[in-house]
N, C-alpha and C. Protein backbone atom coordinates (compact mmCIF):
# COMPACT_ATOMS: atom_id res chain seq x y z
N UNK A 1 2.73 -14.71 99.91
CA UNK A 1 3.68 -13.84 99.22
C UNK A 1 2.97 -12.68 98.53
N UNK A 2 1.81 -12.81 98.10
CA UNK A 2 0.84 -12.15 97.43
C UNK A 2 0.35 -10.40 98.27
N UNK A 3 0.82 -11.23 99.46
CA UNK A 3 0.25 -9.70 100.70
C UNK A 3 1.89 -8.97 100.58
N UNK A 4 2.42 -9.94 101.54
CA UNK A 4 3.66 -8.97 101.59
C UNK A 4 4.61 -8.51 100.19
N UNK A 5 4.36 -8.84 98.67
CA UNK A 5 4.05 -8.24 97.46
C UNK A 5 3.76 -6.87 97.98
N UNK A 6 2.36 -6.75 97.89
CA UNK A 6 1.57 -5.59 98.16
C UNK A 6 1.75 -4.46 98.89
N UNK A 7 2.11 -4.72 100.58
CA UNK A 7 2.60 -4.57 101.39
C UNK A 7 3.84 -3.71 101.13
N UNK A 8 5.06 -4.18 100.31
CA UNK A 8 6.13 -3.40 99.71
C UNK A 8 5.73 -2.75 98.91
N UNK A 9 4.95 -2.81 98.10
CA UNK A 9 4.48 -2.11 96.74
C UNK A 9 4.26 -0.97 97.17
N UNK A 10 3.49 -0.49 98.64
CA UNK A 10 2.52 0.42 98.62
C UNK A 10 3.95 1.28 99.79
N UNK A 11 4.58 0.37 100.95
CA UNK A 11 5.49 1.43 101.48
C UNK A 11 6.76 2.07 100.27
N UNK A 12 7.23 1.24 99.31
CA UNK A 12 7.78 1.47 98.09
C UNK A 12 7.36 3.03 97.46
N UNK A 13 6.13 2.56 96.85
CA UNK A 13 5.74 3.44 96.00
C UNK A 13 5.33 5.07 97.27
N UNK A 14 5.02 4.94 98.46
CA UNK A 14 4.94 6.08 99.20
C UNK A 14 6.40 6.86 99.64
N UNK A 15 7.48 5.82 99.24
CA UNK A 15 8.77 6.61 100.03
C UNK A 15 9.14 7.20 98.63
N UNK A 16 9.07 6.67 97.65
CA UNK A 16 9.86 6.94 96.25
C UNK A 16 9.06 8.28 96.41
N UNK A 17 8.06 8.64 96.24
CA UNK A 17 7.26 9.81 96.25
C UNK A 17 7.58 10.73 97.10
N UNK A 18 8.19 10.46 98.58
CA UNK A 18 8.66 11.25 99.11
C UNK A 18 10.28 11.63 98.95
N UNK A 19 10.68 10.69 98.30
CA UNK A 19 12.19 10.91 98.21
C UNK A 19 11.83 11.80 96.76
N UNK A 20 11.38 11.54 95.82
CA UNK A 20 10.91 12.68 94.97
C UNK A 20 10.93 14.28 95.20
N UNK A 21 10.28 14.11 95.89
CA UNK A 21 10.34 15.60 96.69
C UNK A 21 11.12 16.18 96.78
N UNK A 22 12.40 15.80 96.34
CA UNK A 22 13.85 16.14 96.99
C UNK A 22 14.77 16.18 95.56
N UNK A 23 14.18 14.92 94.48
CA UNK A 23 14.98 14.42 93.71
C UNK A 23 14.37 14.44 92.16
N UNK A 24 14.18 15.50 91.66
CA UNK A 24 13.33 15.83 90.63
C UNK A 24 13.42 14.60 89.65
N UNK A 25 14.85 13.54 89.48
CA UNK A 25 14.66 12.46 88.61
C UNK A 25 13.69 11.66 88.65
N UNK A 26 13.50 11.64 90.55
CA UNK A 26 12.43 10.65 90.36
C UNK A 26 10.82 10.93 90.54
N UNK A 27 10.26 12.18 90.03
CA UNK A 27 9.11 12.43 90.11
C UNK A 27 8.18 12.20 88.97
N UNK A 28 8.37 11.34 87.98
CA UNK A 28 7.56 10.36 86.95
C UNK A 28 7.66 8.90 87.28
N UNK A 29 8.44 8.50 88.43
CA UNK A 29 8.15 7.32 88.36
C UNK A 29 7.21 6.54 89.08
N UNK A 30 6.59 5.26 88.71
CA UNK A 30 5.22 4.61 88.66
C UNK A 30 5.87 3.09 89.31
N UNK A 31 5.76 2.93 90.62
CA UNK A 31 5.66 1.10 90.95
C UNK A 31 4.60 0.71 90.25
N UNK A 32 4.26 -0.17 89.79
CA UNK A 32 3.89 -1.07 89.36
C UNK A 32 3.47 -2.32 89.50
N UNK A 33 4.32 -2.77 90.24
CA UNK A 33 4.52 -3.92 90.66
C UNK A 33 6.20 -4.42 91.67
N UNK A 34 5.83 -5.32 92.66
CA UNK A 34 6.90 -5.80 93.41
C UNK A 34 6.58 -7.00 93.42
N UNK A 35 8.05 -7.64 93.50
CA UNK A 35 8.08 -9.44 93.59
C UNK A 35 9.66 -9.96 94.22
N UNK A 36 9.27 -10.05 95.20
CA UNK A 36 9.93 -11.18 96.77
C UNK A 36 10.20 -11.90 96.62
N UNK A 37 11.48 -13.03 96.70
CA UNK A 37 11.80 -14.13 96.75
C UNK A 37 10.91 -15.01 97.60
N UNK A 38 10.89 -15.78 98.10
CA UNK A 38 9.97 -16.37 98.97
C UNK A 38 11.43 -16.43 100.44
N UNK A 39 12.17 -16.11 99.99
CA UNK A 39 13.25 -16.15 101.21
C UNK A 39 13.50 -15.19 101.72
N UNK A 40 12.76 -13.61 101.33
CA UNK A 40 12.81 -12.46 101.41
C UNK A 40 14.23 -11.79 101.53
N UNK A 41 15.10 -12.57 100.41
CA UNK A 41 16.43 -11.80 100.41
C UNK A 41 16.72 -10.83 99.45
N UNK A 42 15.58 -10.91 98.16
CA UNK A 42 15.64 -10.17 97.19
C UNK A 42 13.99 -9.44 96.84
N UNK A 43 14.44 -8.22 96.36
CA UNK A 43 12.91 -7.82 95.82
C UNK A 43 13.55 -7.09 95.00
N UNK A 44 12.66 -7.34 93.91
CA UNK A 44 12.48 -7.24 92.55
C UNK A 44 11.46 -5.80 91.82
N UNK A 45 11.97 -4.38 92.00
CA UNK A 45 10.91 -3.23 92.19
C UNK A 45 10.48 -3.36 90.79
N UNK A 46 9.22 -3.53 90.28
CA UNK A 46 8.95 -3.48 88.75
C UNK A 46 8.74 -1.43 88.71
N UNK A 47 8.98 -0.97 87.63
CA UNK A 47 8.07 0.36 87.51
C UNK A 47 7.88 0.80 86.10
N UNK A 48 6.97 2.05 86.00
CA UNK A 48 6.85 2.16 84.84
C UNK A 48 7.22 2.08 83.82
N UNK A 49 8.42 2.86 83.92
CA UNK A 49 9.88 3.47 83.03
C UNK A 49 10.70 3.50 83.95
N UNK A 50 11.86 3.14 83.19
CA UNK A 50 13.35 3.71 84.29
C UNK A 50 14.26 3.94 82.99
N UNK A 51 14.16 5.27 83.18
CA UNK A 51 15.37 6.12 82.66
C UNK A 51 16.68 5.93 83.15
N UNK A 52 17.30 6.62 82.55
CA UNK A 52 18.75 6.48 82.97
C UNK A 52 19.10 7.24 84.15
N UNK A 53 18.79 8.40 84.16
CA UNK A 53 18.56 9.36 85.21
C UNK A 53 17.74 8.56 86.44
N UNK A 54 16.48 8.11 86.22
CA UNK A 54 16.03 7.56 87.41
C UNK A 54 16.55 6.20 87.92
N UNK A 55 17.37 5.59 87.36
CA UNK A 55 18.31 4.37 87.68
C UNK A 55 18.97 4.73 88.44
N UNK A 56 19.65 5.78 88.70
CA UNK A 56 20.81 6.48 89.01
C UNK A 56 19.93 6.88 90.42
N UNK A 57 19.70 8.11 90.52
CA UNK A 57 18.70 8.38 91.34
C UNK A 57 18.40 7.19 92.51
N UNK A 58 17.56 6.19 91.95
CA UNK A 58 17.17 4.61 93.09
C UNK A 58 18.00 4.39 93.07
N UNK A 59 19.31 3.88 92.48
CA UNK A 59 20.75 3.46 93.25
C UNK A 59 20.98 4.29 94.65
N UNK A 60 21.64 5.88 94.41
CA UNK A 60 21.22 6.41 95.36
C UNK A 60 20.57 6.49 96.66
N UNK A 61 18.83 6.08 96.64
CA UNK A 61 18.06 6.14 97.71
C UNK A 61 18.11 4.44 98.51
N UNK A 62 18.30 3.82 97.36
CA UNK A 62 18.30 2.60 97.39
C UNK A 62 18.73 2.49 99.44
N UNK A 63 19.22 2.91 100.10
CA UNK A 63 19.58 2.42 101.30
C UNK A 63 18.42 2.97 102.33
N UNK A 64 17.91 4.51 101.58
CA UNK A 64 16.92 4.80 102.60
C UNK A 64 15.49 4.32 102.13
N UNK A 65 15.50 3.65 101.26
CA UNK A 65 14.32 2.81 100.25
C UNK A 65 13.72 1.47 101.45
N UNK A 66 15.44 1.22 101.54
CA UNK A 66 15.24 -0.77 102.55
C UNK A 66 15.32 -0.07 103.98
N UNK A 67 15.82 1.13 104.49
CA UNK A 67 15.68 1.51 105.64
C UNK A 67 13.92 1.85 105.88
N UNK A 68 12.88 2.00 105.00
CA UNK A 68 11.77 2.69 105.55
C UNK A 68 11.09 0.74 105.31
N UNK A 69 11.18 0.20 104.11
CA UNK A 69 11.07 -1.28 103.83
C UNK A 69 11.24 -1.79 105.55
N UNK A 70 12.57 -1.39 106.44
CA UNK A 70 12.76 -2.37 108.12
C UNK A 70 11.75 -1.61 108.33
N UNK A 71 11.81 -0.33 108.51
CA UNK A 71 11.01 0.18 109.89
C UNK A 71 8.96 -0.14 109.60
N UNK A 72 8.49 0.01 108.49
CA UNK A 72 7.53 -0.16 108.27
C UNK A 72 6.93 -1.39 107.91
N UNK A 73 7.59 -2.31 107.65
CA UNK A 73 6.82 -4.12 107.35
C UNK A 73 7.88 -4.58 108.45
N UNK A 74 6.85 -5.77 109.22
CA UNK A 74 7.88 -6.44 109.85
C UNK A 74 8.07 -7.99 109.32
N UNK A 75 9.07 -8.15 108.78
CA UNK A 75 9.56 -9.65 107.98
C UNK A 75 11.17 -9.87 108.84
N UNK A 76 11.35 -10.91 108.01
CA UNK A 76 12.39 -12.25 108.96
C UNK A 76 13.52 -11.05 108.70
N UNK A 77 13.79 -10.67 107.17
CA UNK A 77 14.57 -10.31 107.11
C UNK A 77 14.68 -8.53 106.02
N UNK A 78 15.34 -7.78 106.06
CA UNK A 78 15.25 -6.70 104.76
C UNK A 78 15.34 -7.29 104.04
N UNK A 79 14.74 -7.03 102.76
CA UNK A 79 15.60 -7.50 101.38
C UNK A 79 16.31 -6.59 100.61
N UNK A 80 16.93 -7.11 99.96
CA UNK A 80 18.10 -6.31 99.11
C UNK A 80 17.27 -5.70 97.71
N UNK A 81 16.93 -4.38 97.49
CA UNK A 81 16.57 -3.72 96.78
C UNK A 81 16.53 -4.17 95.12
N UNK A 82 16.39 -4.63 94.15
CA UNK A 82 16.19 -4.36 92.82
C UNK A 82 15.48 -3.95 91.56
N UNK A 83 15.74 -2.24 91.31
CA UNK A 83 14.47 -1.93 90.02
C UNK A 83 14.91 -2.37 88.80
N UNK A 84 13.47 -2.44 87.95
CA UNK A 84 13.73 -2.56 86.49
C UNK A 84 12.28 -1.93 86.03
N UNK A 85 12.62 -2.05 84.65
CA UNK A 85 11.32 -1.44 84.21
C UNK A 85 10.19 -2.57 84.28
N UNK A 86 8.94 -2.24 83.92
CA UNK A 86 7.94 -3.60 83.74
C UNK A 86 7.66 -3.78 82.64
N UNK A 87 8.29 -4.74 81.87
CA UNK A 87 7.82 -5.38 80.23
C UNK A 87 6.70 -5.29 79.95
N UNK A 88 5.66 -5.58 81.12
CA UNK A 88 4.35 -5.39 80.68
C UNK A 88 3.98 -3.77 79.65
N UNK A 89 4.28 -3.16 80.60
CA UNK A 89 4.18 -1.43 80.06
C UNK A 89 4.83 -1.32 78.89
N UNK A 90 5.87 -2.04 78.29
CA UNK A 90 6.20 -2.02 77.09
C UNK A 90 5.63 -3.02 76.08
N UNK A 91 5.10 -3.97 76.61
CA UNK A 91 4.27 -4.33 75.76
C UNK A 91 3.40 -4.22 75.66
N UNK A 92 2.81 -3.13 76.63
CA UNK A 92 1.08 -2.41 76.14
C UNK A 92 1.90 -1.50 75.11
N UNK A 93 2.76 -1.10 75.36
CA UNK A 93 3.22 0.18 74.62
C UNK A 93 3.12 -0.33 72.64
N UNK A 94 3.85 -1.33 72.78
CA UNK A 94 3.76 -1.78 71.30
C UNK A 94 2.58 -2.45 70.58
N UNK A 95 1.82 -2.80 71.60
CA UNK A 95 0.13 -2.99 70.94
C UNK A 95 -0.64 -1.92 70.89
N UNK A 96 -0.19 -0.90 71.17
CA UNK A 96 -1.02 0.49 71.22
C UNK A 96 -0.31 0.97 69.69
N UNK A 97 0.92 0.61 69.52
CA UNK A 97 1.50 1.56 68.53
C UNK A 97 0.65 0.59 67.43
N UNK A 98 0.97 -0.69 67.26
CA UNK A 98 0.38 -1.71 66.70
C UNK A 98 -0.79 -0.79 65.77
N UNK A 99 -2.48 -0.97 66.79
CA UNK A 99 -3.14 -1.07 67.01
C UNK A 99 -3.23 0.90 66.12
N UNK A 100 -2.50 1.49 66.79
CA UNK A 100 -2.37 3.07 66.27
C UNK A 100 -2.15 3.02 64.32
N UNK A 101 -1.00 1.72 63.68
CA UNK A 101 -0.49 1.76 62.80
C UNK A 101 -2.04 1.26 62.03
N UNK A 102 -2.61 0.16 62.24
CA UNK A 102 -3.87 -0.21 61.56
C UNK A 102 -5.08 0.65 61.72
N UNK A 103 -5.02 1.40 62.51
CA UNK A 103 -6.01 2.43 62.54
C UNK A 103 -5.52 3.48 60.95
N UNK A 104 -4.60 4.07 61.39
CA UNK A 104 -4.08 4.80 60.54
C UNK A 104 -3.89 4.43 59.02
N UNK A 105 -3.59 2.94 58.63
CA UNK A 105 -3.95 2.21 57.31
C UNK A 105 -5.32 2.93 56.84
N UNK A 106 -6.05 1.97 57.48
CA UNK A 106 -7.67 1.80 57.29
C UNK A 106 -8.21 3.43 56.56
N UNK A 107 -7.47 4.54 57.66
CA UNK A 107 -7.93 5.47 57.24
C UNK A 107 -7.43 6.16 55.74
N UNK A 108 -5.71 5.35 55.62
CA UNK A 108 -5.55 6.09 54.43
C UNK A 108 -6.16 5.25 53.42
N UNK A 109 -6.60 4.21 53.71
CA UNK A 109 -6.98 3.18 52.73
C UNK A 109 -8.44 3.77 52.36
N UNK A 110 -9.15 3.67 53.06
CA UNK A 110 -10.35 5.09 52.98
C UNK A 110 -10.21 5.98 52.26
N UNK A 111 -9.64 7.04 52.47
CA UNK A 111 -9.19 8.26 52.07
C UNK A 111 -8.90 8.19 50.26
N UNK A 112 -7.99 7.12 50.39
CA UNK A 112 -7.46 6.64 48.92
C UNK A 112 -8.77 6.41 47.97
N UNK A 113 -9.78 5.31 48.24
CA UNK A 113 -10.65 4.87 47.35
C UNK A 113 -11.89 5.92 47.40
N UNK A 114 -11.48 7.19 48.32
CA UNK A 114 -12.81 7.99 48.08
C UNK A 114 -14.38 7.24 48.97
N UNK A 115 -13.55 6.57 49.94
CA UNK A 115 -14.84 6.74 50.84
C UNK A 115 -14.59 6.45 51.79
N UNK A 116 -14.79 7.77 52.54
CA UNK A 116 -14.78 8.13 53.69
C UNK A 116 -15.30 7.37 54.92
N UNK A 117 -16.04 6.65 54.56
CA UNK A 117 -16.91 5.51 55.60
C UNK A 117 -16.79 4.48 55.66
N UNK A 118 -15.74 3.96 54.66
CA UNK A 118 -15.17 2.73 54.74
C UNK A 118 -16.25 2.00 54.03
N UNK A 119 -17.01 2.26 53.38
CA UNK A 119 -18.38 1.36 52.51
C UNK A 119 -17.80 0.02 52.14
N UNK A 120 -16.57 0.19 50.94
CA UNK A 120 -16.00 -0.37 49.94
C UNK A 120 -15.58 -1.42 50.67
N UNK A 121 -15.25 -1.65 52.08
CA UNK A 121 -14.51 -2.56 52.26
C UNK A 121 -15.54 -3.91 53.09
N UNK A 122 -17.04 -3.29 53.01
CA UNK A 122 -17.97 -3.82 53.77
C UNK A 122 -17.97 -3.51 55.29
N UNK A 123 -17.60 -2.54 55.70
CA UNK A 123 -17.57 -1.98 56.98
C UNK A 123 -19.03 -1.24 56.92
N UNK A 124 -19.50 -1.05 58.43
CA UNK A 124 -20.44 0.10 58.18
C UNK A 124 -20.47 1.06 58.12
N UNK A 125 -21.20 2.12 57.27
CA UNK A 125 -20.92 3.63 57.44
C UNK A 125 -22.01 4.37 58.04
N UNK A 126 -21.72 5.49 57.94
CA UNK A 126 -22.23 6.42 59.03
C UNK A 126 -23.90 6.10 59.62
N UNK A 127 -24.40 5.13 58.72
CA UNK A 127 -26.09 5.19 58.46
C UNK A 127 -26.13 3.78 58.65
N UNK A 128 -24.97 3.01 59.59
CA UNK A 128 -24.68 1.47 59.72
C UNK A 128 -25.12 0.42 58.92
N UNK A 129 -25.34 0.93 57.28
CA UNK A 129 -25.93 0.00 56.42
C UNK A 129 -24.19 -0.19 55.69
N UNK A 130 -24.15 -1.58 55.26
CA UNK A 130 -23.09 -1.94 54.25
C UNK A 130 -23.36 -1.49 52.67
N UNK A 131 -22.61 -1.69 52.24
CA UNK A 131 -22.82 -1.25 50.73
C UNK A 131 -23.37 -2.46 49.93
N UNK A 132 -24.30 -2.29 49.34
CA UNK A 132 -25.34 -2.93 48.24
C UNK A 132 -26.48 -3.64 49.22
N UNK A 133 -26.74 -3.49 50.21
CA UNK A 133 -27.42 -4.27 51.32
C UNK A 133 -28.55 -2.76 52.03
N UNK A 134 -28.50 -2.11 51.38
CA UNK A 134 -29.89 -1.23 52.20
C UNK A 134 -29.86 -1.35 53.51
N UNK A 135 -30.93 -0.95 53.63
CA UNK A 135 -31.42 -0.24 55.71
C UNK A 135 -31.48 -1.85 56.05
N UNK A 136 -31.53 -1.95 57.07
CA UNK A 136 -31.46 -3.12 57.92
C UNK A 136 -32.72 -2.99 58.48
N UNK A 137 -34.11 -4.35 58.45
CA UNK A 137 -34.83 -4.06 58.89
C UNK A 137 -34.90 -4.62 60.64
């Protein structure tokens, strides 16, 4: 299942690109990922983002999507088209913001106590020595 995954992923992601060409909604969008029933009646299009506009749009192509899906893989059967976005990408998205929000602390927390290098908090600063602990031999 792992190949023919792949296999769709890559004629997928080459037709969307060409149907793009045509369909300015869908020229940001990113496969990601595809996942097949094992009965090949359903596939499951993961992608980057799906806007509202580009929902609309793959509804649309959606017939010449599973028409290039027959002519280019040969399986038992077509499967019946389904996008969504990929959770994954949103949950990089919120460990980045995460990750953005504690950065941004640290610095006002810095900023606040008047040192810039983070000394105070036992971090290292610019000269990678901690505070009250000298050069490192």
């Amino acid at each position: 299942m792992a190949r023919v995954n792949e296999v769709l992923r890559e004629v997928l992601a080459d037709e969307i690109e060409l149907v793009a060409g045509s369909d300015p909604r869908l020229e940001m969008v990113t496969v990601t990922a595809v996942s097949c029933e094992p009965d090949l009646r359903h596939v499951t299009v993961l992608l980057a983002s799906l806007p509202e506009p580009a929902r609309a749009a793959l509804g649309e192509a959606r017939a010449r999507l599973q028409a290039a899906v027959a002519h280019q893989v040969r399986l038992k059967r077509t499967p019946l088209l389904t996008f969504e976005a990929d959770p994954a990408v949103a949950h990089g998205e919120r460990v980045e913001e995460i990750l953005r929000a504690i950065h941004a602390a640290e610095k006002t927390s810095a900023a606040d106590d008047g040192d810039p290098g983070g000394l105070a908090a036992g971090r290292p600063g610019p000269a990678g020595e901690a505070r009250g602990q000298g050069p490192r031999a």
